[in-house]
PDB file of N, CA and C in Angstrom:
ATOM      1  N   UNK A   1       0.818  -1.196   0.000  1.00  0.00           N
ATOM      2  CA  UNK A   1       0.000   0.000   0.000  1.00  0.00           C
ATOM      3  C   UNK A   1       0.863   1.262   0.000  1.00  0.00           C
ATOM      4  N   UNK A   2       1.720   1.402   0.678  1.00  0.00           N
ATOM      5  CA  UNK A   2       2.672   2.441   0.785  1.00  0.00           C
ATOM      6  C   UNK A   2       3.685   2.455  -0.608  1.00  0.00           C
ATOM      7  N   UNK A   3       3.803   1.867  -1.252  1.00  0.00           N
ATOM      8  CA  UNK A   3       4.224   1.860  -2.648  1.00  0.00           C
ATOM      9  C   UNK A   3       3.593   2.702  -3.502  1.00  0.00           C
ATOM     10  N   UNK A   4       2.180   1.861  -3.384  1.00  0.00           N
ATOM     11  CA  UNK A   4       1.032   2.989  -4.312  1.00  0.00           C
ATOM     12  C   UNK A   4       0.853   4.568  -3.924  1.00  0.00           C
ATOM     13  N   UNK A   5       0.789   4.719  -2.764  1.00  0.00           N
ATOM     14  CA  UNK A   5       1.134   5.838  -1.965  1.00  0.00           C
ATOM     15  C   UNK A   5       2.063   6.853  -2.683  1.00  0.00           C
ATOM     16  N   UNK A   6       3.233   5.828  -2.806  1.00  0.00           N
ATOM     17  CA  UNK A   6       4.537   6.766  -2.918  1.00  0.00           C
ATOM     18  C   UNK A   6       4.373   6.925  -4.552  1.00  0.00           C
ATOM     19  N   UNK A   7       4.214   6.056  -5.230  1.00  0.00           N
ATOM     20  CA  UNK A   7       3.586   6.089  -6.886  1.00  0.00           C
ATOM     21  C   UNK A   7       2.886   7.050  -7.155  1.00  0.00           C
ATOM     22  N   UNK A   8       1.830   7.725  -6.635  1.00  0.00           N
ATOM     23  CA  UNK A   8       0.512   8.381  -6.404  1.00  0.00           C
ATOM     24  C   UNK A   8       0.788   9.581  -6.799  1.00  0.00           C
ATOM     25  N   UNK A   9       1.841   9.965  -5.349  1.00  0.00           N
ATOM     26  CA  UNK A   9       2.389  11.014  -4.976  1.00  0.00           C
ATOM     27  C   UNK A   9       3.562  11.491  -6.201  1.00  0.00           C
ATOM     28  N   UNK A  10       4.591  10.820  -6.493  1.00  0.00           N
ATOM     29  CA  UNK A  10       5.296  11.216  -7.098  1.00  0.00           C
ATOM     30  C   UNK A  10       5.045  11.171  -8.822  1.00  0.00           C
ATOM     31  N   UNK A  11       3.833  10.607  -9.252  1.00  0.00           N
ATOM     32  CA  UNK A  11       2.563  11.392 -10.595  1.00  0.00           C
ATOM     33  C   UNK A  11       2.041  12.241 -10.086  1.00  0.00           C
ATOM     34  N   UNK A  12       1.389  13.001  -9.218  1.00  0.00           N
ATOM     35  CA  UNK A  12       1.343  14.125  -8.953  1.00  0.00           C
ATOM     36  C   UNK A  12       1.779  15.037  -8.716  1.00  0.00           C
ATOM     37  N   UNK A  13       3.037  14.879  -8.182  1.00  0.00           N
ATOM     38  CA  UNK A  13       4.357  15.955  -8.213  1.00  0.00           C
ATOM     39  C   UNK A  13       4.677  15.913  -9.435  1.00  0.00           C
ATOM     40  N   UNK A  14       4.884  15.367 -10.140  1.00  0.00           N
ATOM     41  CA  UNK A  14       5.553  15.299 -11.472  1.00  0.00           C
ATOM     42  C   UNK A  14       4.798  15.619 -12.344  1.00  0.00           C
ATOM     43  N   UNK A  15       3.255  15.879 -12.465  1.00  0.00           N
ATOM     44  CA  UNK A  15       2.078  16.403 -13.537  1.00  0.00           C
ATOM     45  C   UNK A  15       2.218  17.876 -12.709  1.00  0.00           C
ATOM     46  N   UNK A  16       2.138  18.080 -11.648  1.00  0.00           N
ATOM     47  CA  UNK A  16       1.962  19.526 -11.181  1.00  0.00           C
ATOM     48  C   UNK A  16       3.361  19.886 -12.000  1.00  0.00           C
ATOM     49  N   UNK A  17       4.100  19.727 -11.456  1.00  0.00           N
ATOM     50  CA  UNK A  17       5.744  20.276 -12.446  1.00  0.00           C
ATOM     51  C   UNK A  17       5.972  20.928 -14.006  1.00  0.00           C
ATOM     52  N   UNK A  18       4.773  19.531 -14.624  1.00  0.00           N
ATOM     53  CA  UNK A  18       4.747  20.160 -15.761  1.00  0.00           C
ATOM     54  C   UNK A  18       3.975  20.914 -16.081  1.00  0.00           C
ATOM     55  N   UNK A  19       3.162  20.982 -15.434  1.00  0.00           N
ATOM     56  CA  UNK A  19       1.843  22.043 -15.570  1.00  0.00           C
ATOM     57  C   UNK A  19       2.387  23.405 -15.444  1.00  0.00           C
ATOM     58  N   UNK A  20       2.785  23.281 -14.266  1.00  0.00           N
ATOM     59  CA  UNK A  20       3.667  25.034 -13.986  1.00  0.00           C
ATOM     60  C   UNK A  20       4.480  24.987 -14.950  1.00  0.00           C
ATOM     61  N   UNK A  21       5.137  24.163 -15.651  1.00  0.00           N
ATOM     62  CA  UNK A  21       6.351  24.741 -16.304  1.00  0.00           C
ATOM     63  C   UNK A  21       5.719  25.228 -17.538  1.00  0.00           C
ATOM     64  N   UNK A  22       4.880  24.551 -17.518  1.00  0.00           N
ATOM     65  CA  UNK A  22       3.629  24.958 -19.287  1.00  0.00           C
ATOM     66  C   UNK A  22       3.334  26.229 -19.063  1.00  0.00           C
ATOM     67  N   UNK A  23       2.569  26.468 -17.819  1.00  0.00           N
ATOM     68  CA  UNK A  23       1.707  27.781 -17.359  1.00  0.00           C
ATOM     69  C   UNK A  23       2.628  29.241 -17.766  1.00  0.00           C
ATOM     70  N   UNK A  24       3.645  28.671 -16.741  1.00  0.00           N
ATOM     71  CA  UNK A  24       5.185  29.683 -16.682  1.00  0.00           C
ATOM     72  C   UNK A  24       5.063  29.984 -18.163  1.00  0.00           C
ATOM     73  N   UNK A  25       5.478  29.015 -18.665  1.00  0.00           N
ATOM     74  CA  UNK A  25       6.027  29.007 -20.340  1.00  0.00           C
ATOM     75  C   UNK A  25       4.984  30.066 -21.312  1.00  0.00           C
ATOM     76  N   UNK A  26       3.811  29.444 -21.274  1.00  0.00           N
ATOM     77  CA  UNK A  26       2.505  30.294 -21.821  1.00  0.00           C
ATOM     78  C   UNK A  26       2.938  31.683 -21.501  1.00  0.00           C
ATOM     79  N   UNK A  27       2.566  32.022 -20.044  1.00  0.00           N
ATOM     80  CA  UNK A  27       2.901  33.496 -19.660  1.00  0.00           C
ATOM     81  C   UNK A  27       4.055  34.299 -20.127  1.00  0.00           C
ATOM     82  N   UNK A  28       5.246  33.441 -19.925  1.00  0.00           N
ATOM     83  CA  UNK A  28       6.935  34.603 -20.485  1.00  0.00           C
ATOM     84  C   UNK A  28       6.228  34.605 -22.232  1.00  0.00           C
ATOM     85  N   UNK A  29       5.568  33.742 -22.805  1.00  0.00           N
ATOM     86  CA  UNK A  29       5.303  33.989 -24.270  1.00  0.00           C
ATOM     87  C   UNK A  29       4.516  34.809 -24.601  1.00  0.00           C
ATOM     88  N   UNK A  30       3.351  35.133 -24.184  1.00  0.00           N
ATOM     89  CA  UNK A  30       2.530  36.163 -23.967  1.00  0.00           C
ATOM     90  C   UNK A  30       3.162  37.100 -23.181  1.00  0.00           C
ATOM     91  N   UNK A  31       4.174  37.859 -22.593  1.00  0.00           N
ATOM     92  CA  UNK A  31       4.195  38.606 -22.378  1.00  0.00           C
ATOM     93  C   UNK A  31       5.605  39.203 -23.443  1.00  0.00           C
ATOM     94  N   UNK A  32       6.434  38.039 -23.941  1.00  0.00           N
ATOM     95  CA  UNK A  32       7.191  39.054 -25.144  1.00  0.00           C
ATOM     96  C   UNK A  32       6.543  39.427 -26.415  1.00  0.00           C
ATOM     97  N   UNK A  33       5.928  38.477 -26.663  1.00  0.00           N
ATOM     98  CA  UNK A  33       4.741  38.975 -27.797  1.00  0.00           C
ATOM     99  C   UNK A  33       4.314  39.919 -27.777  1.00  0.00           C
ATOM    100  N   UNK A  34       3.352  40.061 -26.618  1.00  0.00           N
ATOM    101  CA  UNK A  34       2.915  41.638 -26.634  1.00  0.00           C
ATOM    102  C   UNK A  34       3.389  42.926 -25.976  1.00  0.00           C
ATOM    103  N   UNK A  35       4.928  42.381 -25.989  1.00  0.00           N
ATOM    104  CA  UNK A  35       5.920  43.539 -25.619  1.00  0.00           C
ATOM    105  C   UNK A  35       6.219  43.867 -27.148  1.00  0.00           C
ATOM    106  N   UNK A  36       6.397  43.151 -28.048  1.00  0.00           N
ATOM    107  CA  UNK A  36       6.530  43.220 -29.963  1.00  0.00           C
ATOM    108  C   UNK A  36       5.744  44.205 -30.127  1.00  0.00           C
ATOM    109  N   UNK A  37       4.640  43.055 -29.801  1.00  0.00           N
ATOM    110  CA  UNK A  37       3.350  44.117 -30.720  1.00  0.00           C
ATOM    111  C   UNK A  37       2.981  45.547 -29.970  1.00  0.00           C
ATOM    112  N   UNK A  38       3.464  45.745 -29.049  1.00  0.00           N
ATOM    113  CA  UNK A  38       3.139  46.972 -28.259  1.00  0.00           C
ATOM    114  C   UNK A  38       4.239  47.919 -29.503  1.00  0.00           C
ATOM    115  N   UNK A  39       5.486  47.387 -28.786  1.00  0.00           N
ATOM    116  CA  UNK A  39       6.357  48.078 -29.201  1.00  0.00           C
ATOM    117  C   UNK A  39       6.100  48.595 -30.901  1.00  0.00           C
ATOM    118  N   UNK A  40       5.789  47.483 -31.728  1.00  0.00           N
ATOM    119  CA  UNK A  40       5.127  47.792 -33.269  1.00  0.00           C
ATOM    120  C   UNK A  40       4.111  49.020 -33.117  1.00  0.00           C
ATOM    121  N   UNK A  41       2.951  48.849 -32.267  1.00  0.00           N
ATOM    122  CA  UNK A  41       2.137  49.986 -32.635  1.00  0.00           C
ATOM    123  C   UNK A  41       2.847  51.549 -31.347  1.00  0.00           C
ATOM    124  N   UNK A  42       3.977  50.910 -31.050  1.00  0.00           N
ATOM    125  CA  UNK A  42       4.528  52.684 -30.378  1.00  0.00           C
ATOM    126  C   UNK A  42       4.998  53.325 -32.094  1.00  0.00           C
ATOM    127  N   UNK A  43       5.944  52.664 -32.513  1.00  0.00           N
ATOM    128  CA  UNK A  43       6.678  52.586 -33.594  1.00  0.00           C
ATOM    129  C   UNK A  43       5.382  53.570 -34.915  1.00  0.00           C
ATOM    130  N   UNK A  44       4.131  53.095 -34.618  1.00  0.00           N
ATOM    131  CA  UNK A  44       3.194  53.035 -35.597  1.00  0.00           C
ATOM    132  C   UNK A  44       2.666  54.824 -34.955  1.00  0.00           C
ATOM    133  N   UNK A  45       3.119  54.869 -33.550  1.00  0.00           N
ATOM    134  CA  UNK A  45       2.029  56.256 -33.138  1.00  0.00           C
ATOM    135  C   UNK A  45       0.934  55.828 -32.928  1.00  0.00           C
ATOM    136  N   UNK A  46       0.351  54.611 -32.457  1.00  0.00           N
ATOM    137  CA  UNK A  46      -1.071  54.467 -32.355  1.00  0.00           C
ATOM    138  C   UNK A  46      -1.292  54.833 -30.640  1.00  0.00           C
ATOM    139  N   UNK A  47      -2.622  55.291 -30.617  1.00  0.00           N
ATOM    140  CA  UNK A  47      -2.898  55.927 -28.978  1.00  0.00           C
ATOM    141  C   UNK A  47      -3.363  55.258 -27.842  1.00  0.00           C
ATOM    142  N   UNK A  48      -3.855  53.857 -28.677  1.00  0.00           N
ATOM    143  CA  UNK A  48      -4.163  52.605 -27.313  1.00  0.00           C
ATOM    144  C   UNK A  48      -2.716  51.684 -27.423  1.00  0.00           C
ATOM    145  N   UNK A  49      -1.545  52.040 -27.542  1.00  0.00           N
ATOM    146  CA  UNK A  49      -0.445  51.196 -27.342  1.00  0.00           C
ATOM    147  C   UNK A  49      -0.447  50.833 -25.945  1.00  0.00           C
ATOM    148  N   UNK A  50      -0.723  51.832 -24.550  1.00  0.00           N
ATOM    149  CA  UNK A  50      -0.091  51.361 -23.667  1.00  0.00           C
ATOM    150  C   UNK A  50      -1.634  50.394 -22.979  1.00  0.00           C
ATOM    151  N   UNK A  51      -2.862  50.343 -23.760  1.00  0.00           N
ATOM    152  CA  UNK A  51      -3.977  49.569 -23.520  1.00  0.00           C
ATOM    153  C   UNK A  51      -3.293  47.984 -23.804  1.00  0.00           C
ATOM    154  N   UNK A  52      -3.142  48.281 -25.087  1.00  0.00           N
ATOM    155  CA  UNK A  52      -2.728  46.657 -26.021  1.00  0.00           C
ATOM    156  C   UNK A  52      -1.669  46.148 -24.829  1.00  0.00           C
ATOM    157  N   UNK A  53      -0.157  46.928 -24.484  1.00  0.00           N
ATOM    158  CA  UNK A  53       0.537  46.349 -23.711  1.00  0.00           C
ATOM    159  C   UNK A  53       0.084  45.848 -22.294  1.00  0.00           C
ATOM    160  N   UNK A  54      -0.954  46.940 -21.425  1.00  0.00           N
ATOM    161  CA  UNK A  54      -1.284  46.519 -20.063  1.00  0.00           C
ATOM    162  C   UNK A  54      -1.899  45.668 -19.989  1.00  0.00           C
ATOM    163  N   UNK A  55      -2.952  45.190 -21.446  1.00  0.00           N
ATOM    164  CA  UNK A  55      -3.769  43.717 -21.532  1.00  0.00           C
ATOM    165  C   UNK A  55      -2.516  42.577 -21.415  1.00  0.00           C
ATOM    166  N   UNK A  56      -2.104  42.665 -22.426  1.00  0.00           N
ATOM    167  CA  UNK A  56      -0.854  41.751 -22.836  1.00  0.00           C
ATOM    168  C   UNK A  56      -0.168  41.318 -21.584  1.00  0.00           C
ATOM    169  N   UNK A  57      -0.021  42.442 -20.477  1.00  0.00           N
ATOM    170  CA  UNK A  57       1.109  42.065 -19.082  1.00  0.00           C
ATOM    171  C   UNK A  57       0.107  41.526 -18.175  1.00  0.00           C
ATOM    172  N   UNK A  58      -1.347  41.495 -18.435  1.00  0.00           N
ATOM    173  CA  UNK A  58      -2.136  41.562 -17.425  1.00  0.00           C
ATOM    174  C   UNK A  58      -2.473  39.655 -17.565  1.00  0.00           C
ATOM    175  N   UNK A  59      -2.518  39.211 -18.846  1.00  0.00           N
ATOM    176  CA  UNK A  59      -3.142  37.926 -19.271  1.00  0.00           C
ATOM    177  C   UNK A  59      -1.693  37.564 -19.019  1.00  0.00           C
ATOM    178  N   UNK A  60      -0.423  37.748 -19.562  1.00  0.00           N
ATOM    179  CA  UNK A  60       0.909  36.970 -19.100  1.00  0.00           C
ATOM    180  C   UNK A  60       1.318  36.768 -17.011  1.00  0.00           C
ATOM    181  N   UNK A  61       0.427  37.661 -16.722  1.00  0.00           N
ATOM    182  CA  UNK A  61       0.817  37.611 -15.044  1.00  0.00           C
ATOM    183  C   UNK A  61      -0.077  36.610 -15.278  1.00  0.00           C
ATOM    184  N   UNK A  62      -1.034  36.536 -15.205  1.00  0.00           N
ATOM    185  CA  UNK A  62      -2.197  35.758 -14.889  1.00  0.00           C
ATOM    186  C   UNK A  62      -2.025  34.359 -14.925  1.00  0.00           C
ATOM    187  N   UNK A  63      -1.264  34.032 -16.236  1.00  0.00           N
ATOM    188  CA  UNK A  63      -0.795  32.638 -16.473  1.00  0.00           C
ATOM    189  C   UNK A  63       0.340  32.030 -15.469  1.00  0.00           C
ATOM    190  N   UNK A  64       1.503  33.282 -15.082  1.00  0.00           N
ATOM    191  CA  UNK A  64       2.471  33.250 -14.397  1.00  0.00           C
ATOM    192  C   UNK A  64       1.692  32.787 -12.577  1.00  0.00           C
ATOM    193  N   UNK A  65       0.624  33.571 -12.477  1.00  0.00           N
ATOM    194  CA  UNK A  65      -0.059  33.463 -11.184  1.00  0.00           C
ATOM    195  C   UNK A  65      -0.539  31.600 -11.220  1.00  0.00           C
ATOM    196  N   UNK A  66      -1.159  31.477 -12.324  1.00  0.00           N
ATOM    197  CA  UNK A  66      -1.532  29.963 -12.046  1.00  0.00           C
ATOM    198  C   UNK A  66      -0.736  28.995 -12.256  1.00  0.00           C
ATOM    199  N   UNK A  67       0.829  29.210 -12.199  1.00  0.00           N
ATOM    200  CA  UNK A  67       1.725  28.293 -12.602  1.00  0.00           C
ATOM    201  C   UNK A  67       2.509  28.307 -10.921  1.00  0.00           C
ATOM    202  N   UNK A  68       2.018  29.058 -10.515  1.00  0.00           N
ATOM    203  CA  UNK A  68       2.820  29.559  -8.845  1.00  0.00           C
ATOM    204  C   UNK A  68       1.810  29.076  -7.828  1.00  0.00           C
ATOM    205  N   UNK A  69       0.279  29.181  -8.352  1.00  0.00           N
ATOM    206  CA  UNK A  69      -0.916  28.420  -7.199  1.00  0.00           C
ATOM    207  C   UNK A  69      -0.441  26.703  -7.614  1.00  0.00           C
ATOM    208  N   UNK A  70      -0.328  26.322  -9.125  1.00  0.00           N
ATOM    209  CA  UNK A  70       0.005  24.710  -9.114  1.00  0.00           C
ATOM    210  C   UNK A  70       1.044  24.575  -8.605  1.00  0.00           C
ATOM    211  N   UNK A  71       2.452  25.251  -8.523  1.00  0.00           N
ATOM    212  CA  UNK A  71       3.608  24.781  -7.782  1.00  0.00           C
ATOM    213  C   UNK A  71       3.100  24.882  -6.185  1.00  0.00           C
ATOM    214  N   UNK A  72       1.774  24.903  -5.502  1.00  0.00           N
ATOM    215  CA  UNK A  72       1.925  24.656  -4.138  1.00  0.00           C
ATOM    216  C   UNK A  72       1.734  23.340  -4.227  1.00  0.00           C
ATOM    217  N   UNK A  73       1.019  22.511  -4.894  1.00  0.00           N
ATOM    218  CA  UNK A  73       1.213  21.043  -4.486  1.00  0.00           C
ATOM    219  C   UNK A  73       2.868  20.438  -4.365  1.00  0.00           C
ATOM    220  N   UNK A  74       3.778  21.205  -4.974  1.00  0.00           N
ATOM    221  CA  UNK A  74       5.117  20.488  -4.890  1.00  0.00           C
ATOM    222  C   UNK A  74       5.807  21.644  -3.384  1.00  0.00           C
ATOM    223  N   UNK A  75       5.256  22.006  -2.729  1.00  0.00           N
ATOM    224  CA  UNK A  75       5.888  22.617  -1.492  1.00  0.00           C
ATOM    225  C   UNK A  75       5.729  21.715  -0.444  1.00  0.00           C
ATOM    226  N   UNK A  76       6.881  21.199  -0.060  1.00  0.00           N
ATOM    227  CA  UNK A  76       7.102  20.234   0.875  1.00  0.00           C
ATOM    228  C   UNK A  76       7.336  21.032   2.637  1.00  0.00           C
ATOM    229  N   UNK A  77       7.619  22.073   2.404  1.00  0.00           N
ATOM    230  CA  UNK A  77       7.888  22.717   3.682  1.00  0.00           C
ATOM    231  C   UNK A  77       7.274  24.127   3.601  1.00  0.00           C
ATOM    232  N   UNK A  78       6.612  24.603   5.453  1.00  0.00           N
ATOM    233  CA  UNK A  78       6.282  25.459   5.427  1.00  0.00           C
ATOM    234  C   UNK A  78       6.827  26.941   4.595  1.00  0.00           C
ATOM    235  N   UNK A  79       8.327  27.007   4.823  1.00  0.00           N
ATOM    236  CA  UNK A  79       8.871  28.268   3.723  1.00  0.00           C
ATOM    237  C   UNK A  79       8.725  28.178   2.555  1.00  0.00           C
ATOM    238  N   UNK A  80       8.366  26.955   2.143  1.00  0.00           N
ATOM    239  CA  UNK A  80       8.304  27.048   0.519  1.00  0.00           C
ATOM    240  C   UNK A  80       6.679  27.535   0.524  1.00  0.00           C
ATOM    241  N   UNK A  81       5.956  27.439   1.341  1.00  0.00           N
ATOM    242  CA  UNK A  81       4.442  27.947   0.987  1.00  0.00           C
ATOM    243  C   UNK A  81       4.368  29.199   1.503  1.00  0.00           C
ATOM    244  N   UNK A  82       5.197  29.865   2.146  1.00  0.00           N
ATOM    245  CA  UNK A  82       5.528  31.509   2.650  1.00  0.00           C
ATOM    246  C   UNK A  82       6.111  31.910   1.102  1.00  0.00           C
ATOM    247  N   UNK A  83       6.744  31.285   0.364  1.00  0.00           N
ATOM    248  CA  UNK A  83       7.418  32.286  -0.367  1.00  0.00           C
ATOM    249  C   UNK A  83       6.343  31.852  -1.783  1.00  0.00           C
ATOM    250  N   UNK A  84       5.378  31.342  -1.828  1.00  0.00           N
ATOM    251  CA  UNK A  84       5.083  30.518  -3.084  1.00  0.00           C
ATOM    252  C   UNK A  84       3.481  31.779  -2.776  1.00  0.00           C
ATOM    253  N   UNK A  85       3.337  32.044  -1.650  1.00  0.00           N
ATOM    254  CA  UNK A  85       2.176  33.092  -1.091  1.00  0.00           C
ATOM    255  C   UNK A  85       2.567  34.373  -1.237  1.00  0.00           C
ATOM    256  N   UNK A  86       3.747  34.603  -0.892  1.00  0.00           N
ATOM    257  CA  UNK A  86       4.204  35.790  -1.357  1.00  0.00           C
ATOM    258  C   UNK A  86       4.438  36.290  -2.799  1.00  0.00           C
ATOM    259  N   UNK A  87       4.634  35.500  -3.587  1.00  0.00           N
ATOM    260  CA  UNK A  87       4.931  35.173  -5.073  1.00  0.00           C
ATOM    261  C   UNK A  87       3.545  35.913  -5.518  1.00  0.00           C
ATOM    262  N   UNK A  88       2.229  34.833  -5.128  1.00  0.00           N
ATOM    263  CA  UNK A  88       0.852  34.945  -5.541  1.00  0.00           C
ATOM    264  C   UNK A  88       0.456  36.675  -5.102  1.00  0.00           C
ATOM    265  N   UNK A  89       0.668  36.851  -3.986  1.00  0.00           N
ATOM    266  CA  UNK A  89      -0.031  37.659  -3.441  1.00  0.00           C
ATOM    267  C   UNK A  89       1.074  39.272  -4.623  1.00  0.00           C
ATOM    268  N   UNK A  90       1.961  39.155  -4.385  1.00  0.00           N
ATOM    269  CA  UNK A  90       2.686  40.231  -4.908  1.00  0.00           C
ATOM    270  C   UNK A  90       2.464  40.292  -6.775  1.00  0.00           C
ATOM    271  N   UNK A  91       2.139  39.327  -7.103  1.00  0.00           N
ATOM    272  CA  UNK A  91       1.589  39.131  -8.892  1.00  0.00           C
ATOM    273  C   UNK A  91      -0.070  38.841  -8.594  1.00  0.00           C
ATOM    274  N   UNK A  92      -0.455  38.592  -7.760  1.00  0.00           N
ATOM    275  CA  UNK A  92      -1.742  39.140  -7.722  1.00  0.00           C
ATOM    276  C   UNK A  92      -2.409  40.695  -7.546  1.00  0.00           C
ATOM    277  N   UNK A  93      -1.419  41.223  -6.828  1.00  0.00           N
ATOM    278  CA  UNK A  93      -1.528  42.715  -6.821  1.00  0.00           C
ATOM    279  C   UNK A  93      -1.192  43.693  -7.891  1.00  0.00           C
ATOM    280  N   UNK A  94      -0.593  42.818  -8.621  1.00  0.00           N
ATOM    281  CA  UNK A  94      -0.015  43.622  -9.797  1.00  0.00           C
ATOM    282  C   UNK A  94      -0.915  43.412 -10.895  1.00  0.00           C
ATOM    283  N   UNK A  95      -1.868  42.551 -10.963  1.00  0.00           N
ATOM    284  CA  UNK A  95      -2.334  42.263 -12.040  1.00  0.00           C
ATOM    285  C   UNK A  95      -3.564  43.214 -11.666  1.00  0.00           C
ATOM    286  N   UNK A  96      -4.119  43.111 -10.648  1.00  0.00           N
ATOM    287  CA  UNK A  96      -5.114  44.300 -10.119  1.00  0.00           C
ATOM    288  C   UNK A  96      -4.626  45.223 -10.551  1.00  0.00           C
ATOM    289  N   UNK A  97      -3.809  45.885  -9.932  1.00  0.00           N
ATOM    290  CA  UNK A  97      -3.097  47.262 -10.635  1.00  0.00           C
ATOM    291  C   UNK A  97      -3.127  47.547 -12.073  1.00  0.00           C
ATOM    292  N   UNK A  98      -2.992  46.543 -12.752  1.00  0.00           N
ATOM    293  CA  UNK A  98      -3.022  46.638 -14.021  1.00  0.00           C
ATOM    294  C   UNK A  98      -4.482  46.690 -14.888  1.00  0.00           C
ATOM    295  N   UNK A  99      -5.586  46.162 -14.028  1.00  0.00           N
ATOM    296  CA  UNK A  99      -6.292  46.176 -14.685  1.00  0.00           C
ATOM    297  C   UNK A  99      -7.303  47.434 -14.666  1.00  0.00           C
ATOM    298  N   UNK A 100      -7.418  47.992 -12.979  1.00  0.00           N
ATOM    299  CA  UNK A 100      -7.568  49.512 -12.807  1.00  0.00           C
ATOM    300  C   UNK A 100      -7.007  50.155 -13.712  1.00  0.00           C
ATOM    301  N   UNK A 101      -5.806  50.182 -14.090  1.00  0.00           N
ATOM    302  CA  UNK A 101      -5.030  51.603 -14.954  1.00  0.00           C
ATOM    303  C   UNK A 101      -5.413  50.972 -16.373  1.00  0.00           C
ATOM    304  N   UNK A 102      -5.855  50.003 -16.717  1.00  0.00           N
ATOM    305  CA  UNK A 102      -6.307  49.457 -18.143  1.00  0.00           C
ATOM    306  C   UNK A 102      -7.942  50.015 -18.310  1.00  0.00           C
ATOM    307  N   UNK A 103      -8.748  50.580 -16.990  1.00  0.00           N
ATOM    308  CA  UNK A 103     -10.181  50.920 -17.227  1.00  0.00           C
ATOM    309  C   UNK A 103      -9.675  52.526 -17.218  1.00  0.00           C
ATOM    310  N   UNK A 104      -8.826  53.097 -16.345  1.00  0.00           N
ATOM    311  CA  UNK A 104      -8.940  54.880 -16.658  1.00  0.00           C
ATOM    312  C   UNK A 104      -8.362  54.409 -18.236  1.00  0.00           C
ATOM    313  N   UNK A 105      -7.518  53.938 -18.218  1.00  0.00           N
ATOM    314  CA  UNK A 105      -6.968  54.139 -20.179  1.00  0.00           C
ATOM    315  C   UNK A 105      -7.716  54.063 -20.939  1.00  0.00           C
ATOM    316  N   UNK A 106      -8.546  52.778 -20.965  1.00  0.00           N
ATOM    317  CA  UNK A 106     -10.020  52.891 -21.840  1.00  0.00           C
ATOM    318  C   UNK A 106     -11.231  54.203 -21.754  1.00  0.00           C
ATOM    319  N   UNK A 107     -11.142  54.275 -20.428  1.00  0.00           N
ATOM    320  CA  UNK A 107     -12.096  55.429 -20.084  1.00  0.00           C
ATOM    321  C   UNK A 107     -11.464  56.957 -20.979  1.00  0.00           C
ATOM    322  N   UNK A 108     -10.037  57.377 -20.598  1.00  0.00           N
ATOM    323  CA  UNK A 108      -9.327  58.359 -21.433  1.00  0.00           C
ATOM    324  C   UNK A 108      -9.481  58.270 -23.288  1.00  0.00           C
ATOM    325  N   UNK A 109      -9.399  57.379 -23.614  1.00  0.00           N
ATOM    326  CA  UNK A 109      -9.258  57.215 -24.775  1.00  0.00           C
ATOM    327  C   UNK A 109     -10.491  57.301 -25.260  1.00  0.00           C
ATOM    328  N   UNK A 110     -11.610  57.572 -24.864  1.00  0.00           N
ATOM    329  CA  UNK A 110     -13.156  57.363 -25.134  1.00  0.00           C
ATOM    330  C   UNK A 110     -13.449  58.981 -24.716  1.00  0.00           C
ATOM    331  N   UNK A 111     -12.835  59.464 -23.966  1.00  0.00           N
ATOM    332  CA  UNK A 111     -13.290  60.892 -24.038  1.00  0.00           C
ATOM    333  C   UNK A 111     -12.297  61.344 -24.619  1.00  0.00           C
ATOM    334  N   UNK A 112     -11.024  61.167 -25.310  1.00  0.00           N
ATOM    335  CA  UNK A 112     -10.832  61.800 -26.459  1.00  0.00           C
ATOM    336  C   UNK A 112     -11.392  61.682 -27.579  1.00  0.00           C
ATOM    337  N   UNK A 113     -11.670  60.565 -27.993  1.00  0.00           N
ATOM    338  CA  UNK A 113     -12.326  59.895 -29.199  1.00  0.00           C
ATOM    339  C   UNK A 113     -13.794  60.341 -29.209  1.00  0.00           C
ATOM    340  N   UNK A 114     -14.450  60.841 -28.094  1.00  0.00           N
ATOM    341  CA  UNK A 114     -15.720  61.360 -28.271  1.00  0.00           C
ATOM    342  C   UNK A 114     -15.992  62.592 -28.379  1.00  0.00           C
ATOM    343  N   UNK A 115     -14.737  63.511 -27.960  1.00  0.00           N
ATOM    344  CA  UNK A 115     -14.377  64.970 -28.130  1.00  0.00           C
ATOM    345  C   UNK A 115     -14.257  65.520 -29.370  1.00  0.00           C
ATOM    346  N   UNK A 116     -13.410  64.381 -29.663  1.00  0.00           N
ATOM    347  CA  UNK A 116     -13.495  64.765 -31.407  1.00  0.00           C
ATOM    348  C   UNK A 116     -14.443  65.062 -32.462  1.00  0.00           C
TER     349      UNK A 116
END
C-alpha cells in the first residue's frame, strides 16, 4: 500500500511540475509577444499602445499566477508555501493594478475619441 502511496504522490508531483512549467512558459510567451506588438504599434504612433501592452502584461501575469498556485502542491515545507504566497499575493496585486489603470486608459481614450 505504501508503494502505491509513494507512486501516487510522485505522478502528482511530477504532472503539477509540468503544468507550472507549461503555465510559466505560456505566460513569459505572452508577455514578449505583446511587448513586440506593443512596441510595433509605439513605432506606428497608435494611442491605445499602452492599452494593447497593459492587456498583454495583465493575461501573461495571470498565467504566471496559475503556474505559482500549481507549484503549491510540490511545497514540501512550510517556507516554501511563505514564499510561493508571497509570489501569488505580490503578482496578484499587480495584475489588479493593471487592470484599474487598463479601465482609466479605456475610459481616457473614449473621451478623447468622443471629443473629437
Amino acid at each position: 500500500m505504501e508503494s502505491v502511496i509513494h507512486i501516487l504522490h510522485t505522478a502528482i508531483s511530477f504532472t503539477a511540475t509540468i503544468g507550472c512549467l507549461l503555465l510559466e512558459l505560456a505566460g513569459v510567451i505572452i508577455l514578449i509577444y505583446n511587448g513586440i506588438k506593443a512596441f510595433i504599434y509605439y513605432v506606428d504612433r497608435k494611442e491605445e499602445t499602452s492599452v494593447h501592452l497593459g492587456e498583454g502584461i495583465a493575461m501573461g501575469l495571470e498565467f504566471l499566477l496559475a503556474g505559482e498556485v500549481l507549484n503549491t502542491v510540490n511545497a514540501s515545507q512550510l517556507s516554501d508555501l511563505y514564499l510561493l504566497a508571497g509570489l501569488v499575493l505580490i503578482r496578484g496585486i499587480m495584475t489588479l493594478e493593471i487592470h484599474w489603470e487598463l479601465k482609466h486608459e479605456k475610459e481616457e481614450i473614449e473621451k478623447k475619441s468622443t471629443k473629437q
